[in-house]
C-alpha atoms as a PDB file:
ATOM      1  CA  UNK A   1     -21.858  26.300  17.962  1.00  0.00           C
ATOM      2  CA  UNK A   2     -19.957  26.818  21.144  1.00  0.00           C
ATOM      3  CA  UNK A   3     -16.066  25.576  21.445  1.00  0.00           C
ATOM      4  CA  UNK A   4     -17.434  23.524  24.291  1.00  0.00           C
ATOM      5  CA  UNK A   5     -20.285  21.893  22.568  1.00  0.00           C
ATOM      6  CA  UNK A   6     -17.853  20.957  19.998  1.00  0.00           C
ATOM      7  CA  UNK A   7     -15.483  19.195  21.625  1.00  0.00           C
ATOM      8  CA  UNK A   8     -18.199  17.377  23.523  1.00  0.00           C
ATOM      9  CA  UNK A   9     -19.867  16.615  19.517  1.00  0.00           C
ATOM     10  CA  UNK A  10     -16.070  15.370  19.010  1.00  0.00           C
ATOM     11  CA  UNK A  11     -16.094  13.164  22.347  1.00  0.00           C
ATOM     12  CA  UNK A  12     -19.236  11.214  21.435  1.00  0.00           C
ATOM     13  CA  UNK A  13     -18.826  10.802  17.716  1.00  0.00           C
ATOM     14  CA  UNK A  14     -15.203   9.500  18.768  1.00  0.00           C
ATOM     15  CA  UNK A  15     -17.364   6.525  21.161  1.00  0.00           C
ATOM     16  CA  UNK A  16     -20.301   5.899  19.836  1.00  0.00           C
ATOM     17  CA  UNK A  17     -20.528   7.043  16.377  1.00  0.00           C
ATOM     18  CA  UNK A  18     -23.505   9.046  14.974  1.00  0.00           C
ATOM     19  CA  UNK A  19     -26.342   6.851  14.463  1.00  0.00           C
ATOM     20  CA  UNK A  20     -26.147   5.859  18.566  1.00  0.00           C
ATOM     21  CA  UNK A  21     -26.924   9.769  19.558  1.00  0.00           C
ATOM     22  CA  UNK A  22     -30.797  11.123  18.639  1.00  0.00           C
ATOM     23  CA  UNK A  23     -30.577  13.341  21.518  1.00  0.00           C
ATOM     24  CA  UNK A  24     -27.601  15.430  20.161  1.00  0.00           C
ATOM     25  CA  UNK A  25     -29.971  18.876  18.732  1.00  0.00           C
ATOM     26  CA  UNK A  26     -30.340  19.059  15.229  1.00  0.00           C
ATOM     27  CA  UNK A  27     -27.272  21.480  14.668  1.00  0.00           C
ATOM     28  CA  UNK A  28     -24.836  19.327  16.362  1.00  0.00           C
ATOM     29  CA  UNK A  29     -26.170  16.373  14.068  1.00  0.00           C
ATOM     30  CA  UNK A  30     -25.595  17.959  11.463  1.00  0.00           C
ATOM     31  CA  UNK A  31     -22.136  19.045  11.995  1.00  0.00           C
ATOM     32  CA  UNK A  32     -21.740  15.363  12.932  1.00  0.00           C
ATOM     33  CA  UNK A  33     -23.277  14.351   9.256  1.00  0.00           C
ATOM     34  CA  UNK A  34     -20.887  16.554   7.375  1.00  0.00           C
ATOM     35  CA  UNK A  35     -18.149  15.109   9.050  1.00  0.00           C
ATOM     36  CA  UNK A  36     -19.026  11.700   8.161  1.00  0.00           C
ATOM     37  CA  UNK A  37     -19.406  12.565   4.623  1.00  0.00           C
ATOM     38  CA  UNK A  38     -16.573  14.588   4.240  1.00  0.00           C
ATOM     39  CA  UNK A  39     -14.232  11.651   5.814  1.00  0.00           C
ATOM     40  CA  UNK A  40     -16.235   9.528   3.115  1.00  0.00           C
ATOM     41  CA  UNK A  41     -15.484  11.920   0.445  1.00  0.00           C
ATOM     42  CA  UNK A  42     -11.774  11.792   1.953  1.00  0.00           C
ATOM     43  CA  UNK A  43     -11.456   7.645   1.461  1.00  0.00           C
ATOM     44  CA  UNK A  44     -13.204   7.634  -2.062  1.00  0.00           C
ATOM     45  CA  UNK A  45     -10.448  10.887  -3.410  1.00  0.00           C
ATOM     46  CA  UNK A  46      -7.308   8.213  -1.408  1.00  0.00           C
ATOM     47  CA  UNK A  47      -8.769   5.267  -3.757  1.00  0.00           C
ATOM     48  CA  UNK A  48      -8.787   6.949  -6.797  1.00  0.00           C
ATOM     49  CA  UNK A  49      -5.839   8.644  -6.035  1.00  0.00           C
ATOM     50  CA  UNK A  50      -4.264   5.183  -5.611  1.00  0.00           C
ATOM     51  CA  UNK A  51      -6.093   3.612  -8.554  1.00  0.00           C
ATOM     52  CA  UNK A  52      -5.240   5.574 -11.143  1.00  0.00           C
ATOM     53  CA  UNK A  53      -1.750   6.970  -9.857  1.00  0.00           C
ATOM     54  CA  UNK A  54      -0.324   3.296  -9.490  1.00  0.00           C
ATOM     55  CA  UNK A  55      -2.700   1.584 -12.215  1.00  0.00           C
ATOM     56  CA  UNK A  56      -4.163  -2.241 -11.542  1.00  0.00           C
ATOM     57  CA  UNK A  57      -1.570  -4.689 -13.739  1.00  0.00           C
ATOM     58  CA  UNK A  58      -4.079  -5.668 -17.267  1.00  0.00           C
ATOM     59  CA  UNK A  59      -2.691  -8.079 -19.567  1.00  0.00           C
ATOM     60  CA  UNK A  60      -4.390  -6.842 -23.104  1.00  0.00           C
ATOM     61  CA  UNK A  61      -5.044 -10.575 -25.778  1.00  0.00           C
ATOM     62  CA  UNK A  62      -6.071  -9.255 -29.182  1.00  0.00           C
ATOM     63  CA  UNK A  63      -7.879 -11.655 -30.920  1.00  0.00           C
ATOM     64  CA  UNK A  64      -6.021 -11.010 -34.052  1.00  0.00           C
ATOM     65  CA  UNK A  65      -8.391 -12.640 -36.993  1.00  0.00           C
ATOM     66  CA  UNK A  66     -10.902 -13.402 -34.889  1.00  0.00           C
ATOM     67  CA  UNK A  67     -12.154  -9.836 -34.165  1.00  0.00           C
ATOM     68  CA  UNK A  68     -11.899  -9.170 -30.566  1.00  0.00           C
ATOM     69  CA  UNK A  69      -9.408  -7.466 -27.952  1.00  0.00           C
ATOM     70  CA  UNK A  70     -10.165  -8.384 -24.134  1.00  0.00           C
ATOM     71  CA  UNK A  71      -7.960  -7.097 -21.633  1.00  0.00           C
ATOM     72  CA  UNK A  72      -8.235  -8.146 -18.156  1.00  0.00           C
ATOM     73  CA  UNK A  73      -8.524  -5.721 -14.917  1.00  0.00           C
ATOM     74  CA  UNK A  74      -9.208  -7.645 -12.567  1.00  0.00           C
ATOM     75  CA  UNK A  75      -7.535 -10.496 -11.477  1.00  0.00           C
ATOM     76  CA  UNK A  76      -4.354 -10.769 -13.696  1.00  0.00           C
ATOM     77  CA  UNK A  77      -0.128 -11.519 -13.539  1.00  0.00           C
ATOM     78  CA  UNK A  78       1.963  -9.060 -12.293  1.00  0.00           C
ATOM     79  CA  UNK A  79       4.821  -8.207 -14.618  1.00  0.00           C
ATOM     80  CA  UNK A  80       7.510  -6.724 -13.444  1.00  0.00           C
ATOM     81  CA  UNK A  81       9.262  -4.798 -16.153  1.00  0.00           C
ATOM     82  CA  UNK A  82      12.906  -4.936 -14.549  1.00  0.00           C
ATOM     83  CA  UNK A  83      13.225  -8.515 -14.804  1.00  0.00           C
ATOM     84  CA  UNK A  84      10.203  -9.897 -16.941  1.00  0.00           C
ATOM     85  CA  UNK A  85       8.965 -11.501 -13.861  1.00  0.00           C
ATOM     86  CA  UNK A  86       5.459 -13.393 -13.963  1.00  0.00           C
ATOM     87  CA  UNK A  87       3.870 -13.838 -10.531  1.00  0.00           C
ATOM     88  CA  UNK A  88       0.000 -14.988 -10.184  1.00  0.00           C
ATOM     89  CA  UNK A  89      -1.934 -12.074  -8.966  1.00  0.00           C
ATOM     90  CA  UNK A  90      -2.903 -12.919  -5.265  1.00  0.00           C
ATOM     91  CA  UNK A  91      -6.425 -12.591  -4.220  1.00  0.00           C
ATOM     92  CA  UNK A  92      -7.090 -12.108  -0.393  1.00  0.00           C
ATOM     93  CA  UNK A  93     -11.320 -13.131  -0.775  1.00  0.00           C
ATOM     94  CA  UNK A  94     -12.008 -16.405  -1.735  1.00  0.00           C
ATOM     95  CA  UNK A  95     -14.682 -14.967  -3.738  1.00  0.00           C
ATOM     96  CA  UNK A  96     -13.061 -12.911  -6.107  1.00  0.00           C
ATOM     97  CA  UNK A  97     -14.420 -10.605  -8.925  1.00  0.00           C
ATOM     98  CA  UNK A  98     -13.309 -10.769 -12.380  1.00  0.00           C
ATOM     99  CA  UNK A  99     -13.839  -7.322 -14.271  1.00  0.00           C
ATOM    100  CA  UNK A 100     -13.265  -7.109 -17.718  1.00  0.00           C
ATOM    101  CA  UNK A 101     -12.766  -4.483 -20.653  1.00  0.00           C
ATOM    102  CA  UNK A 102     -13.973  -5.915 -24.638  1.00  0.00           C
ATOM    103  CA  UNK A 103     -13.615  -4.596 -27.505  1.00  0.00           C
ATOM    104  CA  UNK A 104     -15.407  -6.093 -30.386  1.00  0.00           C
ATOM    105  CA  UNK A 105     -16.776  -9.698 -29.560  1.00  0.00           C
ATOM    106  CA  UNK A 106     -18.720 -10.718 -26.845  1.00  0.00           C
ATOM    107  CA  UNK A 107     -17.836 -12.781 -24.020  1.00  0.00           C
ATOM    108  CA  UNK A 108     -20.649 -15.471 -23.656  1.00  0.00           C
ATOM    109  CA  UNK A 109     -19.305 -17.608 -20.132  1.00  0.00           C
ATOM    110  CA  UNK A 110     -16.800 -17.807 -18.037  1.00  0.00           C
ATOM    111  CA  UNK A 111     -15.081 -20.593 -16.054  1.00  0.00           C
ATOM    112  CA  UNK A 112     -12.995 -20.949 -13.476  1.00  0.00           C
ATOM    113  CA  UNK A 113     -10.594 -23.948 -13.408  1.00  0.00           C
ATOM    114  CA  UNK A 114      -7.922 -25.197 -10.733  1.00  0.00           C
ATOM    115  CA  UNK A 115      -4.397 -24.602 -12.481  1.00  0.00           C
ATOM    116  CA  UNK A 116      -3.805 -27.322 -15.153  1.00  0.00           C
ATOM    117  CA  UNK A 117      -7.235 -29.130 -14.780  1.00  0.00           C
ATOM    118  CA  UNK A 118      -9.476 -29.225 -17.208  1.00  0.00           C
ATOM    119  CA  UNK A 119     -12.881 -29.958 -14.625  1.00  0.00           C
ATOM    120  CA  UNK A 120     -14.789 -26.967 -14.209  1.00  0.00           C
ATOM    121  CA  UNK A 121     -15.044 -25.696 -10.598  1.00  0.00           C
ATOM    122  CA  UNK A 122     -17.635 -22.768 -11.148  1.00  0.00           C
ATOM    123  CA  UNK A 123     -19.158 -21.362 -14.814  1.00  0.00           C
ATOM    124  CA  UNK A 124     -21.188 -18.400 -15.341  1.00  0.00           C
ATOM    125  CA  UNK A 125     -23.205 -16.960 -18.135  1.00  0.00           C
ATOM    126  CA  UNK A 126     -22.240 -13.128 -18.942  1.00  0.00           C
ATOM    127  CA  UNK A 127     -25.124 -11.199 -20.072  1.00  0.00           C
ATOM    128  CA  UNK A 128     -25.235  -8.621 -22.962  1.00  0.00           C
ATOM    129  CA  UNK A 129     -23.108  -6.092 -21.825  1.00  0.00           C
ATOM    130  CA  UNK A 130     -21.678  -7.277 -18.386  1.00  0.00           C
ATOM    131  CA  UNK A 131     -18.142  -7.152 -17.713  1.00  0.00           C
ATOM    132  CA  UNK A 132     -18.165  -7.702 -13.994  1.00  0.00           C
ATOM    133  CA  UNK A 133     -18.591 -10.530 -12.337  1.00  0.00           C
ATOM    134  CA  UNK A 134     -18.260 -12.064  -8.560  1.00  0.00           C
ATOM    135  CA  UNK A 135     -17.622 -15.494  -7.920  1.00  0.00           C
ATOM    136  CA  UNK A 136     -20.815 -17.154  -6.397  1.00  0.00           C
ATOM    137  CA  UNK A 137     -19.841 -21.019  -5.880  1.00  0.00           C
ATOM    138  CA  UNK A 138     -21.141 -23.028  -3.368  1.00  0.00           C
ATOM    139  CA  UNK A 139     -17.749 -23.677  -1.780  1.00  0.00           C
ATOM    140  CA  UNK A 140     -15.383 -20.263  -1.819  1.00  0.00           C
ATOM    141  CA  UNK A 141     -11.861 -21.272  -3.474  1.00  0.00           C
ATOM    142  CA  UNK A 142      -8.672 -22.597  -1.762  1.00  0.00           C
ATOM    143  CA  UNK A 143      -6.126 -20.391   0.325  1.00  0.00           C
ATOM    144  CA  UNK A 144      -2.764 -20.742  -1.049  1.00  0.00           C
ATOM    145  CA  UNK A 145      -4.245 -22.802  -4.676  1.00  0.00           C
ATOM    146  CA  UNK A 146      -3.777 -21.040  -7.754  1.00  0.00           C
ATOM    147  CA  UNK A 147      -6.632 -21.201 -10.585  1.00  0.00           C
ATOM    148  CA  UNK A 148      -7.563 -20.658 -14.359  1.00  0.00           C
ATOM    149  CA  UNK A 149      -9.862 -17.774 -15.850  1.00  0.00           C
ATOM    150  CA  UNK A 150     -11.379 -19.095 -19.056  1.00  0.00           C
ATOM    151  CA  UNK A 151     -13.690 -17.509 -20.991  1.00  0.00           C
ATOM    152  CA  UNK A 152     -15.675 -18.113 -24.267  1.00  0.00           C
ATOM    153  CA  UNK A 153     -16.027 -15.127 -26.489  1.00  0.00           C
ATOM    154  CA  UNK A 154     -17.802 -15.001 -29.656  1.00  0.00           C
ATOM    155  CA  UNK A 155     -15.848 -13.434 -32.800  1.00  0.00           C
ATOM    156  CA  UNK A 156     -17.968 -13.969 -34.235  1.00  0.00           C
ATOM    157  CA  UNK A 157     -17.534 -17.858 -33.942  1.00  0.00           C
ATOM    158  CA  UNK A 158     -16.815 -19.458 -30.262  1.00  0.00           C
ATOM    159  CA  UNK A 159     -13.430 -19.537 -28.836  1.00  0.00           C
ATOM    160  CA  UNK A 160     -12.554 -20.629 -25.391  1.00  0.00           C
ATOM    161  CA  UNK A 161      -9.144 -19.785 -23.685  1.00  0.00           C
ATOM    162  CA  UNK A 162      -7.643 -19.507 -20.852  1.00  0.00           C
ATOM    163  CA  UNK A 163      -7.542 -15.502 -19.786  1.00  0.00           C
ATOM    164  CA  UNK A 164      -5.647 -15.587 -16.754  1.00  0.00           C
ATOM    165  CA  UNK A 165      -3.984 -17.398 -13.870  1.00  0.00           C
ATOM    166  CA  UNK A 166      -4.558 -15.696 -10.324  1.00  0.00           C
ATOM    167  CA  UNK A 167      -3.885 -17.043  -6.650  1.00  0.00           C
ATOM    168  CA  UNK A 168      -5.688 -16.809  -3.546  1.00  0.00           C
ATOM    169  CA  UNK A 169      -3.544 -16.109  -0.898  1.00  0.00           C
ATOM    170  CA  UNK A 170      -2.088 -18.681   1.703  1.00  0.00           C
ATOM    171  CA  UNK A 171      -3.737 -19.147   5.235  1.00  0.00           C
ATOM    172  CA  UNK A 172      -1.237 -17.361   6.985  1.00  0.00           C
ATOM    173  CA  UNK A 173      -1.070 -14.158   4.818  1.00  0.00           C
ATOM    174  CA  UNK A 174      -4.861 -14.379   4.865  1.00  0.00           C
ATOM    175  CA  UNK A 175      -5.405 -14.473   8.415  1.00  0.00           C
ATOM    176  CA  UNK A 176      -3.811 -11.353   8.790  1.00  0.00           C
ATOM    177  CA  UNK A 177      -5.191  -9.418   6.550  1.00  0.00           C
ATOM    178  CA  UNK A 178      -8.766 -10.844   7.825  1.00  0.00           C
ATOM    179  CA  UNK A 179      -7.358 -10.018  11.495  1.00  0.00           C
ATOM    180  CA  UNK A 180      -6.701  -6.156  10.704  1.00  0.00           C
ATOM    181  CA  UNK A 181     -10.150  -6.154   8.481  1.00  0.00           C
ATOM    182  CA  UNK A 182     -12.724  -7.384  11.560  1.00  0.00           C
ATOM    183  CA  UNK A 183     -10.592  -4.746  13.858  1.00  0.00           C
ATOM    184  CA  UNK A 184     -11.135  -1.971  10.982  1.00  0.00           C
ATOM    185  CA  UNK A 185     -15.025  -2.948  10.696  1.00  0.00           C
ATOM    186  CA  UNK A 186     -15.309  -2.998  14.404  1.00  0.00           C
ATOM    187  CA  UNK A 187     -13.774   0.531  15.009  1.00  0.00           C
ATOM    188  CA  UNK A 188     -16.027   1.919  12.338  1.00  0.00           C
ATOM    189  CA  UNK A 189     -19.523   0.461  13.438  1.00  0.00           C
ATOM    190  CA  UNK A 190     -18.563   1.718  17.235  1.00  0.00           C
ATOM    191  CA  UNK A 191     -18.063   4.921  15.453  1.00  0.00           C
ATOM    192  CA  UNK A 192     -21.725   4.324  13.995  1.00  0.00           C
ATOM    193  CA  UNK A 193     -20.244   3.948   9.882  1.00  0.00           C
ATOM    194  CA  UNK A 194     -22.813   2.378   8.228  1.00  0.00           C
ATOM    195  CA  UNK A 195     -22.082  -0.430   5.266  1.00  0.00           C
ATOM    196  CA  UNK A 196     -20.780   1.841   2.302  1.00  0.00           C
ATOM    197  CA  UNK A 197     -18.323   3.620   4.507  1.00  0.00           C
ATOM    198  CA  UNK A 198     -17.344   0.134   6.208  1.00  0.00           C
ATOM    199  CA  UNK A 199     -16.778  -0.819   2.613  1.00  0.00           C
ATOM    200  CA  UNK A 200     -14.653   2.378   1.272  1.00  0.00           C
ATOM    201  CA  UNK A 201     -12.685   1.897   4.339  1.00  0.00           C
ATOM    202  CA  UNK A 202     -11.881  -1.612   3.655  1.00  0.00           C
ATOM    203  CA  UNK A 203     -11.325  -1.077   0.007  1.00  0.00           C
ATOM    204  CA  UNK A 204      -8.825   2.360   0.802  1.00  0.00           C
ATOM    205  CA  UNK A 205      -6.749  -0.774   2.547  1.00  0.00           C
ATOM    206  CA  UNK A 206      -6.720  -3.185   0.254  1.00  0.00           C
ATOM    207  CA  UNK A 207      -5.535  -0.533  -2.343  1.00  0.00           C
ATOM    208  CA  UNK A 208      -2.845   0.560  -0.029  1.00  0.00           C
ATOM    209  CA  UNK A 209      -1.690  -2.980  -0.815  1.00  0.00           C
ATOM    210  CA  UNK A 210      -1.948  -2.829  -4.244  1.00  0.00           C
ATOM    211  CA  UNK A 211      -4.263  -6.060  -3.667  1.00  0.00           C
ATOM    212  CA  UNK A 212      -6.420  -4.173  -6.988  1.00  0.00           C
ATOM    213  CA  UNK A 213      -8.950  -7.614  -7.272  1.00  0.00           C
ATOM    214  CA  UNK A 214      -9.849  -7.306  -3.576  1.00  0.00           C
ATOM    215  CA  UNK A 215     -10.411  -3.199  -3.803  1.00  0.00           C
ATOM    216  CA  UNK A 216     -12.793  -2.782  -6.374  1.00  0.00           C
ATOM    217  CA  UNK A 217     -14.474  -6.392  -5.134  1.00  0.00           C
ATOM    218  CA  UNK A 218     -15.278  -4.290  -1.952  1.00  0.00           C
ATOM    219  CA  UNK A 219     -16.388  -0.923  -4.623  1.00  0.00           C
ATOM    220  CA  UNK A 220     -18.575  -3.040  -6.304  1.00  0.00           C
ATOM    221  CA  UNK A 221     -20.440  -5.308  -3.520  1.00  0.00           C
ATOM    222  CA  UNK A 222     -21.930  -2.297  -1.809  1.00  0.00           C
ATOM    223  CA  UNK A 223     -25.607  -2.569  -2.121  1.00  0.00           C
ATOM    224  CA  UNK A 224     -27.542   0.749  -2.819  1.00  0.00           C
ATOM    225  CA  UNK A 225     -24.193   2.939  -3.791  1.00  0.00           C
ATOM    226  CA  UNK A 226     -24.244   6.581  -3.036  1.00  0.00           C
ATOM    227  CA  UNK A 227     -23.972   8.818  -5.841  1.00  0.00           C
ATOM    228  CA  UNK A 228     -20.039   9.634  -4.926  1.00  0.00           C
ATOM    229  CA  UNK A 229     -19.309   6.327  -5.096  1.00  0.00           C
ATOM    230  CA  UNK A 230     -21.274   5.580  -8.185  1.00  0.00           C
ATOM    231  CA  UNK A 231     -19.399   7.885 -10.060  1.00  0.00           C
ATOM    232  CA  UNK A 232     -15.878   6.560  -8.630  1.00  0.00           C
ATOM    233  CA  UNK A 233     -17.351   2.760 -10.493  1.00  0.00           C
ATOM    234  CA  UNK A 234     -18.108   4.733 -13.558  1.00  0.00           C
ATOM    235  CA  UNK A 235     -14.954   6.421 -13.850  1.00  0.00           C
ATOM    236  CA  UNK A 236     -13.155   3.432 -12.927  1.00  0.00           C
ATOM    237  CA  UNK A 237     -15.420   1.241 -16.007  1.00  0.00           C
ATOM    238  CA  UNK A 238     -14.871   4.023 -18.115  1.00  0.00           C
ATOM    239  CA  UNK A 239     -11.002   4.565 -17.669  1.00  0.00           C
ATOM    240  CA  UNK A 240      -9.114   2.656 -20.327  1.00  0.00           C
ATOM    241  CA  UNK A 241      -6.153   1.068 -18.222  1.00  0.00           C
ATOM    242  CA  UNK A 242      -5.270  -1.229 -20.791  1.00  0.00           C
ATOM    243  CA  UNK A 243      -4.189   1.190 -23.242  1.00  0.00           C
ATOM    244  CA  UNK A 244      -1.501   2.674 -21.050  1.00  0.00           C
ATOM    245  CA  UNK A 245       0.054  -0.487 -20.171  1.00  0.00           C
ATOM    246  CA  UNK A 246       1.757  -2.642 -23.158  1.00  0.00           C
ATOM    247  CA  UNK A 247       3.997  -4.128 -21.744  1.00  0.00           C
ATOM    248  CA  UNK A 248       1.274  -6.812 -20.846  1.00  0.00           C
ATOM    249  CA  UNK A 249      -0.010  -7.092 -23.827  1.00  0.00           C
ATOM    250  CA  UNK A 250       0.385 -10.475 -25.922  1.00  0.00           C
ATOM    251  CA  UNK A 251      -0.727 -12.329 -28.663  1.00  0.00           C
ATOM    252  CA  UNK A 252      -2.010 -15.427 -29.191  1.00  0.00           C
ATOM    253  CA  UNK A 253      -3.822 -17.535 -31.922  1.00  0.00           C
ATOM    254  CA  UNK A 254      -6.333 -19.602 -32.001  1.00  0.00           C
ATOM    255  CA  UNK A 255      -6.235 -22.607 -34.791  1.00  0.00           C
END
């Protein structure tokens, strides 16, 4: 391809994006495609770079008697291990996921509460197996409210307790993040990204951030994965992140 022909190819990927030019000839689409999927590549490396260089915080609650060991990804406390610190993990989508590593046991539902009330807002039923969930409630939660995790796991008998306290950011906060989100999403579908890439791009943010609930929320909505990005879920559901971080385990007992 000529020098000329690519910096024109650079001009009108740079305006209107890929999927906007079928009169480009087949070679210069092409070069166009690799590009695309080699800046894709790129963003999925930067997230697991991020994700497994500066690990989500998991809080690890062995069951002791009862059988079980669940340990919490995704959302969880922050601990800060300077100063024993406990802050509510802050959420910016008021849809969050919960994700979930078991050992032994089986988790049968899960609830979500508002802090210190014992009303159900939202309960789920996990299937054999599942360990991923995203809240689907008819009203999203609260900006700035902070909320319960409960689940019931059978050890084999039924036990319900409360796995985790998390927080969805306050209005302000929120509206920024959602301000430099739509201006991401609208820079990438002039540049003719379709959903996925939207997605990765969105997610590479978040995990700039360290906001860990709202990345792999964004991994794990994309409808019809690619195979790259399959295998970044599967490493990340396969990666044990609560054995390398104890000091969030704890113990508790059930009577």
């Amino acid at each position: 391809m000529s020098k000329i022909n690519s910096i024109i190819l650079t001009l009108l990927i740079t305006v209107f994006g890929v999927p906007g030019l079928p009169y480009l000839n087949n070679d210069i689409k092409a070069v166009a495609e690799e590009k695309q999927e080699l800046a894709k590549n790129n963003v999925l490396e930067d997230i697991r770079n991020t994700i497994f260089n500066n690990k989500p915080p998991v809080k690890r609650q062995p069951g002791g008697s009862r059988g079980f060991s669940i340990c919490l990804i995704s959302p969880d406390k922050i601990v800060n291990p300077n100063y024993g610190e406990v802050n509510n993990q802050e959420n910016w989508s008021d849809r969050p996921l919960f994700n979930w590593q078991i050992q032994k046991g089986k988790v049968k539902t899960i609830e979500v509460h508002s802090q210190g009330n014992e009303k159900i807002l939202w309960s789920q039923e996990i299937d054999e197996g599942e360990t991923t969930v995203i809240y689907n409630g008819v009203q999203p939660l609260e900006a700035g409210k902070s909320y319960e995790l409960r689940m019931t796991i059978l050890a084999p008998f039924p036990v319900t307790t409360t796995i985790s306290e998390f927080q969805i950011m306050d209005s302000e906060k929120r509206k920024k993040i959602t301000d430099d989100l739509n201006l991401l999403e609208a820079n990438l579908k002039q540049k003719g990204a379709n959903e996925e890439e939207i997605a990765l791009e969105k997610a590479n943010y978040f995990a700039k951030q360290e906001l860990w609930s709202d990345v792999l929320r964004e991994l794990y909505s994309v409808p019809n994965p690619s195979g790259d990005l399959m295998e970044t879920i599967e490493k990340i559901q396969e990666h044990d992140f609560c054995a390398e971080d104890e000091s969030n385990n704890s113990q508790f007992q059930y009577l």
